[in-house]
Protein backbone atom coordinates (compact mmCIF):
# COMPACT_ATOMS: atom_id res chain seq x y z
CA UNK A 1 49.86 -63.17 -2.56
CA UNK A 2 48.34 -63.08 -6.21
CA UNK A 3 46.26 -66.12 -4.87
CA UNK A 4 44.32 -63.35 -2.37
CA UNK A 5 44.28 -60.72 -4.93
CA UNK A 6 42.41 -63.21 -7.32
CA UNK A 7 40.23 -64.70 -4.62
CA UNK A 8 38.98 -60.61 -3.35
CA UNK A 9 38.87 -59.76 -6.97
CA UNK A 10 36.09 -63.07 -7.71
CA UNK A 11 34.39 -61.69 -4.76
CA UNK A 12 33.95 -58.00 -5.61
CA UNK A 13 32.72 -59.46 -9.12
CA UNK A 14 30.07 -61.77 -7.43
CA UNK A 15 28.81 -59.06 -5.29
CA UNK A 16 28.95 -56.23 -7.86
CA UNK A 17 27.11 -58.71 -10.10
CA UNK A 18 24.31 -59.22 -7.18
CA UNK A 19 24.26 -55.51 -6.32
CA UNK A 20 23.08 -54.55 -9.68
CA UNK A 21 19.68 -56.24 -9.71
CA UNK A 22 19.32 -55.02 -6.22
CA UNK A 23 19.91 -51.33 -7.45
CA UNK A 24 17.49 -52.01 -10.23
CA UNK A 25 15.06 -53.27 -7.83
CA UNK A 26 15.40 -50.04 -5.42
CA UNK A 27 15.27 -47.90 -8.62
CA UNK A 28 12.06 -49.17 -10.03
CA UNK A 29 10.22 -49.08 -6.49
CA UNK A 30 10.96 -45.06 -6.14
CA UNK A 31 9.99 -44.39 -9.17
CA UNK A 32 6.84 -46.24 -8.78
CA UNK A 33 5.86 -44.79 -4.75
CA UNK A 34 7.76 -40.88 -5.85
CA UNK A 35 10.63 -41.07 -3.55
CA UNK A 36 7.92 -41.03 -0.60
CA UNK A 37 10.12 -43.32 1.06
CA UNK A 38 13.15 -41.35 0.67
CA UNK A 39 11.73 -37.95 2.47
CA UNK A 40 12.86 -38.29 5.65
CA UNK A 41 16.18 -39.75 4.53
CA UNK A 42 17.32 -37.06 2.19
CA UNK A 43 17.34 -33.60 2.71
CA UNK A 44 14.50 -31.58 1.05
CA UNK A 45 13.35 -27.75 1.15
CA UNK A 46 10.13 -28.53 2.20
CA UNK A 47 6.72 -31.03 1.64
CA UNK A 48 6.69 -32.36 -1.99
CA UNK A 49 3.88 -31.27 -4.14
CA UNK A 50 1.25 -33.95 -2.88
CA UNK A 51 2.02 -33.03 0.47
CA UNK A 52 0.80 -29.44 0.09
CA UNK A 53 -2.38 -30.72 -1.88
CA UNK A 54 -3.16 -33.16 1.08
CA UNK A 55 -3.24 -30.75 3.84
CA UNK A 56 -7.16 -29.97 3.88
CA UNK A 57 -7.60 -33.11 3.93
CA UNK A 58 -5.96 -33.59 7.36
CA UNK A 59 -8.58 -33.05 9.74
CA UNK A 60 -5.81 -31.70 12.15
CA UNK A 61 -5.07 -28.53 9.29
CA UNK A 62 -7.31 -26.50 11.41
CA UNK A 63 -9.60 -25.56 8.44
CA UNK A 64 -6.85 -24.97 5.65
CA UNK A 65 -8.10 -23.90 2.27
CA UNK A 66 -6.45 -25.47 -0.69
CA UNK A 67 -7.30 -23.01 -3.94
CA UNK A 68 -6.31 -23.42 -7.43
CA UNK A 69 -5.78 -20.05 -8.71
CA UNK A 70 -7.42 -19.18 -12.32
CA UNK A 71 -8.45 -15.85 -13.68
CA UNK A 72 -11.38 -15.57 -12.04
CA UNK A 73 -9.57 -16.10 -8.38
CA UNK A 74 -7.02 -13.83 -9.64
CA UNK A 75 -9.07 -10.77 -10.58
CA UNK A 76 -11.64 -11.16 -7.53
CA UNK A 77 -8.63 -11.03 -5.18
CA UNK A 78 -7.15 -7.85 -7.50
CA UNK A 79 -10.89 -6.30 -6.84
CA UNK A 80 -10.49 -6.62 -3.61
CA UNK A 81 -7.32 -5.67 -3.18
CA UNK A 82 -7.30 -2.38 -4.94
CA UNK A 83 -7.41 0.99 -2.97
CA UNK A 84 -9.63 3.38 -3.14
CA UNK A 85 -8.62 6.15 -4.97
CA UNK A 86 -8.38 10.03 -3.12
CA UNK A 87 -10.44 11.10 -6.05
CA UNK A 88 -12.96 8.75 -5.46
CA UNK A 89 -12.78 9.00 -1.60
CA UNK A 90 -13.05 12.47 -1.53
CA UNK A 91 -15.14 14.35 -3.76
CA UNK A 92 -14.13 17.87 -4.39
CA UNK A 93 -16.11 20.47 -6.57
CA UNK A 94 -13.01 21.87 -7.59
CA UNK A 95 -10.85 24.77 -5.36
CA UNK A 96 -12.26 24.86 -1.56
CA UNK A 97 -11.89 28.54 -1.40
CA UNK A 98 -11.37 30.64 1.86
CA UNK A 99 -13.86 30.42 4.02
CA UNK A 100 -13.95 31.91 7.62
CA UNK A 101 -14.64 29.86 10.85
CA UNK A 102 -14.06 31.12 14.87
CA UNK A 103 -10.80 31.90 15.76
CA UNK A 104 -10.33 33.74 12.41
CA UNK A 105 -8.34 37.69 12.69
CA UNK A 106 -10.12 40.35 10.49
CA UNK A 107 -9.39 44.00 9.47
CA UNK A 108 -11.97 45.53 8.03
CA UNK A 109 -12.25 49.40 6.23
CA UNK A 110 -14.92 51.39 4.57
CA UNK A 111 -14.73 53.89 2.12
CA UNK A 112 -17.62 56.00 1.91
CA UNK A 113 -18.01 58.30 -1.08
CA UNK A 114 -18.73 62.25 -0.38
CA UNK A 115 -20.53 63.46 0.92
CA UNK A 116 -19.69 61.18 3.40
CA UNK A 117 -22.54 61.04 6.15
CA UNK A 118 -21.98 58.30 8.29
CA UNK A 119 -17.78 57.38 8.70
CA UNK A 120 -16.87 61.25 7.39
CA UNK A 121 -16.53 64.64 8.74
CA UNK A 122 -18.01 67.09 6.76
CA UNK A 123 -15.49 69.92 7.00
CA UNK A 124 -16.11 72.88 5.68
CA UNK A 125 -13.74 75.07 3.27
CA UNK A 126 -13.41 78.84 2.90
CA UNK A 127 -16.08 78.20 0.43
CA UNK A 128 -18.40 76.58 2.51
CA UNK A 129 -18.21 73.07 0.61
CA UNK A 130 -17.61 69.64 1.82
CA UNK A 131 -14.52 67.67 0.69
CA UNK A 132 -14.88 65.85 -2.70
CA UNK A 133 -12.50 62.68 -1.89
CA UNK A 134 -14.24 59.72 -0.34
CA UNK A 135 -13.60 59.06 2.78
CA UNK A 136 -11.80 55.79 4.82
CA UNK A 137 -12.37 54.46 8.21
CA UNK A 138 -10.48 51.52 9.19
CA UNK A 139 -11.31 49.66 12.48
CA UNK A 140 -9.24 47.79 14.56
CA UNK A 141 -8.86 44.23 14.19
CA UNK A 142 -11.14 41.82 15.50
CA UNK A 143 -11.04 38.45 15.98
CA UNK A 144 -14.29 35.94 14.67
CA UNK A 145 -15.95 34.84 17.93
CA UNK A 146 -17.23 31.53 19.09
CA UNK A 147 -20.68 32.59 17.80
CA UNK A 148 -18.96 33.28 14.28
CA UNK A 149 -19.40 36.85 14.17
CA UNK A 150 -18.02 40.19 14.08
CA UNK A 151 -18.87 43.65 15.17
CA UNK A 152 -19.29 46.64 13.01
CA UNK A 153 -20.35 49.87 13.57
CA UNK A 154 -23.92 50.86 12.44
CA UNK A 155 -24.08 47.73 10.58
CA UNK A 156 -24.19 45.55 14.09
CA UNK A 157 -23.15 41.76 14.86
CA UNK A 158 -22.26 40.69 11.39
CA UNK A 159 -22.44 36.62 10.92
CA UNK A 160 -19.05 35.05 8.65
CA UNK A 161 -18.37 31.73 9.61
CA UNK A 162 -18.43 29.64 6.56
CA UNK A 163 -18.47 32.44 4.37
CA UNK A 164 -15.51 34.44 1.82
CA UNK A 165 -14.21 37.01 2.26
CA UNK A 166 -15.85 38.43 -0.56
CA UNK A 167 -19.30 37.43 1.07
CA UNK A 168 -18.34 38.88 3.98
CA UNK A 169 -17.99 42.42 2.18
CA UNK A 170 -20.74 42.43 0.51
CA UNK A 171 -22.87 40.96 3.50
CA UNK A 172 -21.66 44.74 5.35
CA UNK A 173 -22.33 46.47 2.09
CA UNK A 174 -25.77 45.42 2.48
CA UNK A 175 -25.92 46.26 6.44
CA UNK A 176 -24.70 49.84 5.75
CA UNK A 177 -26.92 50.46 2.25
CA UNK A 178 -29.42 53.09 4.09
CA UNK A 179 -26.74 54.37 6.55
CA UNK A 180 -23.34 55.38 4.48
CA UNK A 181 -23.00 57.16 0.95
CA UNK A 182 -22.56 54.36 -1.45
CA UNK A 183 -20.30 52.78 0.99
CA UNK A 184 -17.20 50.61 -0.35
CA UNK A 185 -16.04 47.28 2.06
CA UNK A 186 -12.59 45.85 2.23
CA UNK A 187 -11.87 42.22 4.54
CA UNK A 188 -8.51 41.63 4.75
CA UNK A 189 -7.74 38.03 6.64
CA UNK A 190 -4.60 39.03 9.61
CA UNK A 191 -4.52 35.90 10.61
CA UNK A 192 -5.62 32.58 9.82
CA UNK A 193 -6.18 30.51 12.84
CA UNK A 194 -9.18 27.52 10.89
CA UNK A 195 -8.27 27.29 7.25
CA UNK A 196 -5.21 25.14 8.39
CA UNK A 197 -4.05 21.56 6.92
CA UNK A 198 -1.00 19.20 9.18
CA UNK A 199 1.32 17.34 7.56
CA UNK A 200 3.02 14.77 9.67
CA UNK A 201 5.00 11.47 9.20
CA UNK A 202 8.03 10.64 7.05
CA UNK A 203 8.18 14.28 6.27
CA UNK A 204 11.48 16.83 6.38
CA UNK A 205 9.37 19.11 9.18
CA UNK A 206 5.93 18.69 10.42
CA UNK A 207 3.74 21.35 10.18
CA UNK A 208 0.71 23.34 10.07
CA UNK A 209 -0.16 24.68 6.78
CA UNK A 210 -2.63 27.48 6.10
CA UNK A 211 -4.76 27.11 2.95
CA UNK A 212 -5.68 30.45 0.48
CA UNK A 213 -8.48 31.03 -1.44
CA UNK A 214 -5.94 29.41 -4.16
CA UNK A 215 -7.21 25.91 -2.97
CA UNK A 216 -3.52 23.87 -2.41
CA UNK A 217 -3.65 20.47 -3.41
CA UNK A 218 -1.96 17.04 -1.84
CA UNK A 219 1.33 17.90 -3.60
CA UNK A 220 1.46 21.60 -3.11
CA UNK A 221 1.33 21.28 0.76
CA UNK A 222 3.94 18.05 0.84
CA UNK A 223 6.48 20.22 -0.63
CA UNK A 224 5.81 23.41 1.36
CA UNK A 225 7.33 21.27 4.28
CA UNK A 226 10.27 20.15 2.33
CA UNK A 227 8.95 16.70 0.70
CA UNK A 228 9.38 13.16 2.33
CA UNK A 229 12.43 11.74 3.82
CA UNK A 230 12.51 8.48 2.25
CA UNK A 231 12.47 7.26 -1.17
CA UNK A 232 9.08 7.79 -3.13
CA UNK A 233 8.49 4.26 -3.57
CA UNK A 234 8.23 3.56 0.42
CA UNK A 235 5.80 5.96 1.36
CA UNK A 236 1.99 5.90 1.63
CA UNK A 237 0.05 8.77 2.14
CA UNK A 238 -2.81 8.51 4.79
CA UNK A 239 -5.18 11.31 4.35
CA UNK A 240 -7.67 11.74 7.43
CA UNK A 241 -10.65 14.14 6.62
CA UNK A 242 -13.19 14.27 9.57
CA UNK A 243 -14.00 10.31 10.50
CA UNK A 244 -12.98 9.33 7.20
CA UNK A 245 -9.46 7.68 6.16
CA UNK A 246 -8.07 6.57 3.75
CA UNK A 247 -4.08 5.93 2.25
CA UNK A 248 -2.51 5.68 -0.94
CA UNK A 249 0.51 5.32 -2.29
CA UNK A 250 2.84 8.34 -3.56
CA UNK A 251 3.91 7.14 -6.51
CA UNK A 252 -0.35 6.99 -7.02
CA UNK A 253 -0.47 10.26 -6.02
CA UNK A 254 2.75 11.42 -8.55
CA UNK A 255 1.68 9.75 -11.34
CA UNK A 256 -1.80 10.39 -11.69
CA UNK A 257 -2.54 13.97 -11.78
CA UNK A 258 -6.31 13.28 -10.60
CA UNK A 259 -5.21 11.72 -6.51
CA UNK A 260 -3.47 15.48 -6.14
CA UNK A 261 -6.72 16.51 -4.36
CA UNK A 262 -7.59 19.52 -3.36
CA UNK A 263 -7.28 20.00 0.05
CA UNK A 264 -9.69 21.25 2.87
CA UNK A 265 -9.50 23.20 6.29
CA UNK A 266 -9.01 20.01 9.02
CA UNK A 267 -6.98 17.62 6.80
CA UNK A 268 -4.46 15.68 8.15
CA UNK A 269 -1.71 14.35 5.90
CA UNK A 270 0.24 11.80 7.20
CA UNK A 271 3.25 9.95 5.24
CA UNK A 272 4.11 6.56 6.23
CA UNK A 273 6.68 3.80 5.72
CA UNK A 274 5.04 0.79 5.90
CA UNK A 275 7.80 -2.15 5.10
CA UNK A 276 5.92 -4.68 2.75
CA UNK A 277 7.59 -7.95 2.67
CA UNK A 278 7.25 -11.68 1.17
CA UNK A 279 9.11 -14.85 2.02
CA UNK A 280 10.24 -16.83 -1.03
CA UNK A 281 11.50 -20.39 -0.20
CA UNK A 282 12.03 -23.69 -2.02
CA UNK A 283 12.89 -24.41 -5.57
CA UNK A 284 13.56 -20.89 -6.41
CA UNK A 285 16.55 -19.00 -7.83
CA UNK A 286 16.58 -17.29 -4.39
CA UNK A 287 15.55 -17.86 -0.92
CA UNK A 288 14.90 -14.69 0.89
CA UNK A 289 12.93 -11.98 2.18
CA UNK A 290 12.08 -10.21 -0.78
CA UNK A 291 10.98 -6.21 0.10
CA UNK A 292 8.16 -4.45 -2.47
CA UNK A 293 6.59 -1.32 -2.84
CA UNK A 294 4.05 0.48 -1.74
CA UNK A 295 2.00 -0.04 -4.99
CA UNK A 296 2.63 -4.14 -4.76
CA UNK A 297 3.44 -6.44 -6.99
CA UNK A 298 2.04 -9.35 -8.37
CA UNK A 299 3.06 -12.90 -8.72
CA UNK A 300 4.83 -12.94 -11.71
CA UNK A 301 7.14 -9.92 -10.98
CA UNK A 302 7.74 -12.07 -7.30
CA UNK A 303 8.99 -14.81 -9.12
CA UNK A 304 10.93 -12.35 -11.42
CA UNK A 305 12.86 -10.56 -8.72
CA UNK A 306 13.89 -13.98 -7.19
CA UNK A 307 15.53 -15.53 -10.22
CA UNK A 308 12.65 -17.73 -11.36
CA UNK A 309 12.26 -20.82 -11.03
CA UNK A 310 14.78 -23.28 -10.39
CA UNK A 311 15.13 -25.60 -13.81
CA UNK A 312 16.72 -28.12 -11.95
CA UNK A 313 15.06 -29.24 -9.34
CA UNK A 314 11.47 -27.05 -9.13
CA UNK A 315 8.27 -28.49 -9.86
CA UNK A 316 6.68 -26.10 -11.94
CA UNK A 317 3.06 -27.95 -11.30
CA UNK A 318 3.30 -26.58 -7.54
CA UNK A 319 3.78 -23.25 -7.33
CA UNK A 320 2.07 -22.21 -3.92
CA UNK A 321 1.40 -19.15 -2.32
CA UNK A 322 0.47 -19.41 1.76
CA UNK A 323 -1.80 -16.86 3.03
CA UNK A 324 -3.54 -15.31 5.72
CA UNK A 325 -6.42 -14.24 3.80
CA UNK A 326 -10.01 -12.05 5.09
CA UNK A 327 -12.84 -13.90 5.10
CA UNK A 328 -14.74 -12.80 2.32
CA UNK A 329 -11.85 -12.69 0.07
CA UNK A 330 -13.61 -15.82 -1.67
CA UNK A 331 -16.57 -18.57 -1.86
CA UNK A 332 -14.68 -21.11 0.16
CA UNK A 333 -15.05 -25.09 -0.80
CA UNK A 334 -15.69 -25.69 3.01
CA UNK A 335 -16.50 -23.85 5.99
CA UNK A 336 -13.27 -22.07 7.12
CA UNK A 337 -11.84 -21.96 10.65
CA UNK A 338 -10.58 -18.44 11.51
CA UNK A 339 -7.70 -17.69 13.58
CA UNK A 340 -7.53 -15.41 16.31
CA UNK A 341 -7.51 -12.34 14.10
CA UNK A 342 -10.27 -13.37 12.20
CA UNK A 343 -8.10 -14.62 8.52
CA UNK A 344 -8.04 -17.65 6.37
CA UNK A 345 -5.04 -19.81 6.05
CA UNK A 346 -5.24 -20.36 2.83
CA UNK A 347 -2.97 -22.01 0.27
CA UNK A 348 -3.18 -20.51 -3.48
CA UNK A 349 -1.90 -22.94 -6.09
CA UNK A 350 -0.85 -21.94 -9.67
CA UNK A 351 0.11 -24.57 -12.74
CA UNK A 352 3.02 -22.76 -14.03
CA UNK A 353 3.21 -25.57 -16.68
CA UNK A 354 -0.04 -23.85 -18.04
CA UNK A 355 0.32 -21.25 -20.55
CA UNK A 356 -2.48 -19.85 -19.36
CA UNK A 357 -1.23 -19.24 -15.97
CA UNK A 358 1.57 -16.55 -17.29
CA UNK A 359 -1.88 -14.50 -17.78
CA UNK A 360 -3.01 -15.35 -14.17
CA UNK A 361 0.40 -14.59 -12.48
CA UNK A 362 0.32 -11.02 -13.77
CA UNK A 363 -2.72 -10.27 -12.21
CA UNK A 364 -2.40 -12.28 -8.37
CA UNK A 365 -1.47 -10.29 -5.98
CA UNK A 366 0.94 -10.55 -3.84
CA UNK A 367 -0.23 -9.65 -0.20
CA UNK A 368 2.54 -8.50 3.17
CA UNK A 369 3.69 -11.62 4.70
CA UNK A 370 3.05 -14.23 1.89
CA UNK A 371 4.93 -17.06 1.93
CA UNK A 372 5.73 -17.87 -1.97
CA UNK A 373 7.29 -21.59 -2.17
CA UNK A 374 7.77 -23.75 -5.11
CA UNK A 375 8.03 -27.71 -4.58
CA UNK A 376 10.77 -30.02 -5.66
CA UNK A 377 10.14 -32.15 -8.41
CA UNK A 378 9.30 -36.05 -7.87
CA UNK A 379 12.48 -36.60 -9.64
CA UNK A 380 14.86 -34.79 -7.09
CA UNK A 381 14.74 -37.19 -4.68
CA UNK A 382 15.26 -39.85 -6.98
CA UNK A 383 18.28 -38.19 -8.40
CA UNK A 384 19.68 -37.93 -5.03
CA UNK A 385 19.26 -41.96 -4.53
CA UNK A 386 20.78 -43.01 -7.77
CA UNK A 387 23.47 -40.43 -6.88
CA UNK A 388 24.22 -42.29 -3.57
CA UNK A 389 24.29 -45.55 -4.71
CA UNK A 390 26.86 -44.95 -7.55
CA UNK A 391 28.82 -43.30 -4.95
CA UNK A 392 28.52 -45.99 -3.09
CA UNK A 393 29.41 -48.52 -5.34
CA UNK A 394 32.52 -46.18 -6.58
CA UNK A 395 33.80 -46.53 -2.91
CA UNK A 396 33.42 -50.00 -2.83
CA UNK A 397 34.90 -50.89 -6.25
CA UNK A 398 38.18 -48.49 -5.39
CA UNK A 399 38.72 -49.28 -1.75
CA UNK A 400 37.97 -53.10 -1.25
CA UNK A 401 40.33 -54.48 -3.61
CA UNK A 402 42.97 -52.83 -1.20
CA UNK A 403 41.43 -53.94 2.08
């Protein structure tokens, strides 16, 4: 019996003794060829660094842009990325003011001072004299017609669309000058049927808002109909003003007093929720679906919100962002092949081993549907050989001796 032990023990020796040149042997080659050979035996999060960098060369990529991202790519890509502001969209010279249009309900009165010659009746008293209080006439009210005018007395068809009220008045003052005795002019609006913004969307009740000669601004009419329903940082507000549009986010709108525009007759507010998303895979602290804000983010607060990078096992030289980017985003190094909706695929890569490139990830932004993934390093796979071998070799030395 101790004869077998001894002769299973020699051979576990011999073999241990030949396995360990062989391990150096396999060792030295993946360090030399970067675990290529290893790839498709161990599991992996995705292509290794060299992989990604390779694919415009492929003449099968279908046109793939490979672009290292520097300040220069960064802040073109911010440039183009940055809304126009309502203030810059829409130019208002301060409050709108009421003015008329068709549809528009009017009272108007005149006073006309005594004697009164035209609207008065000159009664006579015991004494044979006229009545020293001015007199009113009030006439029933009228609506503006689809010509934009109105009918007065004496004074004829009088034209108001466009105009104040206050122009109106004096534009009848003027009309009955020769006729009345220093006649006075009152234009009261009964109902106003043009000066009218909507508000629609993500709001507590839709409605139809009627603007004053105050001139209401963005914020003024959002919270006449009871604010948004969701939180601030979700909505965007889409402002349509004739055949021009334009959106921007609330919290734009909130914090900068000059985007609380004043409003016109015709505007249409419109607050949206527009889920903006990015998918963060590979050597991460996280994998996910990561959700952002209206106002965005950029690639350094991405990487933030996911746990950074993963000290382990990430290769901090291949940080890469894949993108369906527009067309004129950039010069690109070759002619690009556009997909079906007329993008880029494009593949951003950032040095995160380059101090530099802490400056250049706070100013990339981060666009909906990005696809943020960080290689392995060349060492991982590696790792996971040496790993398996020692196993390996643990298994061996503890179970053959018994078999």
């Amino acid at each position: 019996m101790n004869k077998r032990v001894s002769i299973v023990e020699t051979g576990l020796s011999r073999f241990t003794g030949k396995l360990k040149p062989l391990l150096f042997l396999l060792v030295l080659a993946a360090s030399t060829t970067g675990c290529a050979s290893f790839n498709n035996f161990f599991g992996s999060s995705g292509p290794s660094g060299s992989k990604v960098q390779d694919v415009p060369k492929d003449p099968q990529a279908n046109g793939i842009q490979l672009v290292t991202v520097d300040g220069t790519v960064a802040n073109r890509l911010k440039a183009r990325r940055k809304k126009s502001l309502f203030s810059e969209a829409f130019v208002n010279a301060g409050k709108s003011g009421y003015v008329l249009g068709a549809g528009d309900a009017l009272e108007v009165s005149v006073w006309e001072a005594p004697p009164a010659m035209l609207f008065g009746v000159a009664a006579s008293t015991n004494l044979g004299t006229a009545p020293s209080t001015s007199q009113k006439t009030a006439f029933p009210e009228q609506m503006v017609n689809a010509e934009g005018k109105i009918s007065i007395p004496f004074a004829g068809e009088i034209s108001v669309v466009g105009l104040t009220l206050q122009q109106v008045e004096m534009k009848i003052v003027k009309s009955l000058k020769d006729k009345a005795n220093n006649p006075q002019v009152l234009v009261r609006l009964s109902n106003n049927n043009t000066a009218n913004v909507t508000v629609i969307g993500e709001v507590a009740a839709s409605a139809r808002i009627p603007l004053t000669a105050r001139g209401e601004k963005l914020l003024d009419v959002l919270a006449s109909v009871g604010g948004v329903r969701q939180p601030v940082k979700e909505i965007t507000l889409q402002l349509t003003r004739g055949n021009q549009v334009q959106a921007l986010a609330l919290e734009t709108v909130i914090s900068d007093p000059q985007q609380n525009i004043v409003l016109q007759p015709g505007d249409v507010i419109t607050a949206i929720v527009q889920p903006l998303s990015i998918t963060v895979s590979g050597a991460m602290g996280k994998n996910q679906e990561l959700g952002y804000e209206t106002k965005g983010i950029t690639l350094a607060q991405a990487i933030s919100r996911v746990g950074g990078l993963n000290d382990a096992t990430s290769d901090a030289h291949a940080v890469f962002i894949f993108r369906f980017e527009d067309s004129k985003a950039l010069d690109w190094a070759k002619p690009p092949k556009l997909t079906s909706e007329g993008k880029v695929p494009v593949i951003y890569q950032v040095d995160m081993t380059d101090p530099a490139s802490f400056f250049v990830a706070q100013n990339f932004p981060m666009a909906d549907k990005d696809m943020l993934y960080v290689s392995n390093a060349p060492s991982v796979q590696l790792q996971k050989f040496i790993t398996m071998v020692f196993q390996s070799m643990f298994i061996l030395q503890t179970f053959v001796p018994t078999l």
